[in-house]
Protein backbone atom coordinates (compact mmCIF):
# COMPACT_ATOMS: atom_id res chain seq x y z
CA UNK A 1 0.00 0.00 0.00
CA UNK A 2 1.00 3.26 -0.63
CA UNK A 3 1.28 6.22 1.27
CA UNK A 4 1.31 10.18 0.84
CA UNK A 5 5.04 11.17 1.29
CA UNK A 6 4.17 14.86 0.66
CA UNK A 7 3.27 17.46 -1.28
CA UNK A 8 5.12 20.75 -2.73
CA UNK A 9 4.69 23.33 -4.69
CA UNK A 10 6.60 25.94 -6.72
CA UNK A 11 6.68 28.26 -9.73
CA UNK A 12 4.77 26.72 -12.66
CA UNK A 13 4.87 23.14 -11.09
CA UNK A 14 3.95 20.97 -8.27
CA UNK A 15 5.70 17.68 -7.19
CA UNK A 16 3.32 14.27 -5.24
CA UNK A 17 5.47 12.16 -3.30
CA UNK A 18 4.91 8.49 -2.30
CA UNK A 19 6.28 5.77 -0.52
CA UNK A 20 5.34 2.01 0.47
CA UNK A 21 3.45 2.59 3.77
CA UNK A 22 4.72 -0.60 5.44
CA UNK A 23 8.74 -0.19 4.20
CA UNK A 24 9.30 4.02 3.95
CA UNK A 25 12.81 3.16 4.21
CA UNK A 26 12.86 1.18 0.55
CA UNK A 27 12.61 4.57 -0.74
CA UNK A 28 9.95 6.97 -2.56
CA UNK A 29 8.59 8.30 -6.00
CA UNK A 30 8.13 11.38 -6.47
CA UNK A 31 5.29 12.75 -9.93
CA UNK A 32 6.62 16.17 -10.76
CA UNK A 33 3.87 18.25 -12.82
CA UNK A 34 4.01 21.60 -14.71
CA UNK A 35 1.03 23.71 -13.53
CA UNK A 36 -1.10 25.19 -16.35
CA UNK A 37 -1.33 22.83 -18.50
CA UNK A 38 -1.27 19.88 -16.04
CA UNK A 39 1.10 17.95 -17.16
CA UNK A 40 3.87 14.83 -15.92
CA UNK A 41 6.96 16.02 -16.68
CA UNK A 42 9.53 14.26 -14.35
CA UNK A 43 9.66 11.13 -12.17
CA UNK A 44 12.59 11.31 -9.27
CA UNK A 45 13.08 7.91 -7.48
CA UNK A 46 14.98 7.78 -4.18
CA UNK A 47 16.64 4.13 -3.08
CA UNK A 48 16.85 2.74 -0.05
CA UNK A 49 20.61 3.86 -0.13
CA UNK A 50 18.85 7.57 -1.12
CA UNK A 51 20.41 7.34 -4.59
CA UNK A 52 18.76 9.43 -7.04
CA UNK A 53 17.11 8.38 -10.32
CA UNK A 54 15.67 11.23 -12.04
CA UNK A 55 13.94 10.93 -15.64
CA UNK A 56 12.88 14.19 -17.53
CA UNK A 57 10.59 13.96 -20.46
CA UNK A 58 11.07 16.58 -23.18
CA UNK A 59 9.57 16.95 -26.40
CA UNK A 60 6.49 15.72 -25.51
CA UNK A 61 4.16 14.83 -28.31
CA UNK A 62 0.56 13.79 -27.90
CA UNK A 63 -0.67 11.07 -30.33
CA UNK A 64 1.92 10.98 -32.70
CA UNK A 65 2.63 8.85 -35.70
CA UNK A 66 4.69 5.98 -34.56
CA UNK A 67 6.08 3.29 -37.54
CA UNK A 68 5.08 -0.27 -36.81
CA UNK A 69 8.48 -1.73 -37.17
CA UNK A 70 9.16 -0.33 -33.70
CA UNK A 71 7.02 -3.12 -31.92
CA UNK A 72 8.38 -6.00 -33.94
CA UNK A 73 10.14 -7.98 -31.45
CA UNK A 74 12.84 -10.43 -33.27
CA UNK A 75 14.11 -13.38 -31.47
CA UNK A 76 17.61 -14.30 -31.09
CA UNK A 77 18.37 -16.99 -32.90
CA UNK A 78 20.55 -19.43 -30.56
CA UNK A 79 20.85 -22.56 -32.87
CA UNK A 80 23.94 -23.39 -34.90
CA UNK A 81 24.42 -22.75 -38.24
């Protein structure tokens, strides 16, 4: 289960922070969001040794045109030739 881990606020963007409410020491994620629009924008996840994983999206693009070819998954062969 998961629990509130906090809440803050600053210019143009808010941050929502949670943890597992039984283990708070295996760490936390934290949502970041810009303000007007509302929109995820960053993910920051803290280990249980509190190292930092931080991932920033950029270029965001809603509904785009993706080719097909990206969701062809090929096996690897592991028979001898």
């Amino acid at each position: 289960m998961l629990e509130f881990g906090g809440y803050e606020r600053d210019a143009g963007a808010f941050s929502i922070t949670v943890r597992d409410a039984k283990n708070p020491d295996l760490g936390s994620l934290s949502l970041i969001f810009t303000d007007n629009p509302v929109a995820l924008r960053q993910w920051v996840v803290t280990d249980p040794q509190r190292g930092v994983t931080r991932v920033t999206l950029s270029d965001v693009r809603l509904d785009p045109t993706l080719n097909r070819d990206l969701f062809v998954f090929n096996r690897f062969d592991r028979s001898t030739k």
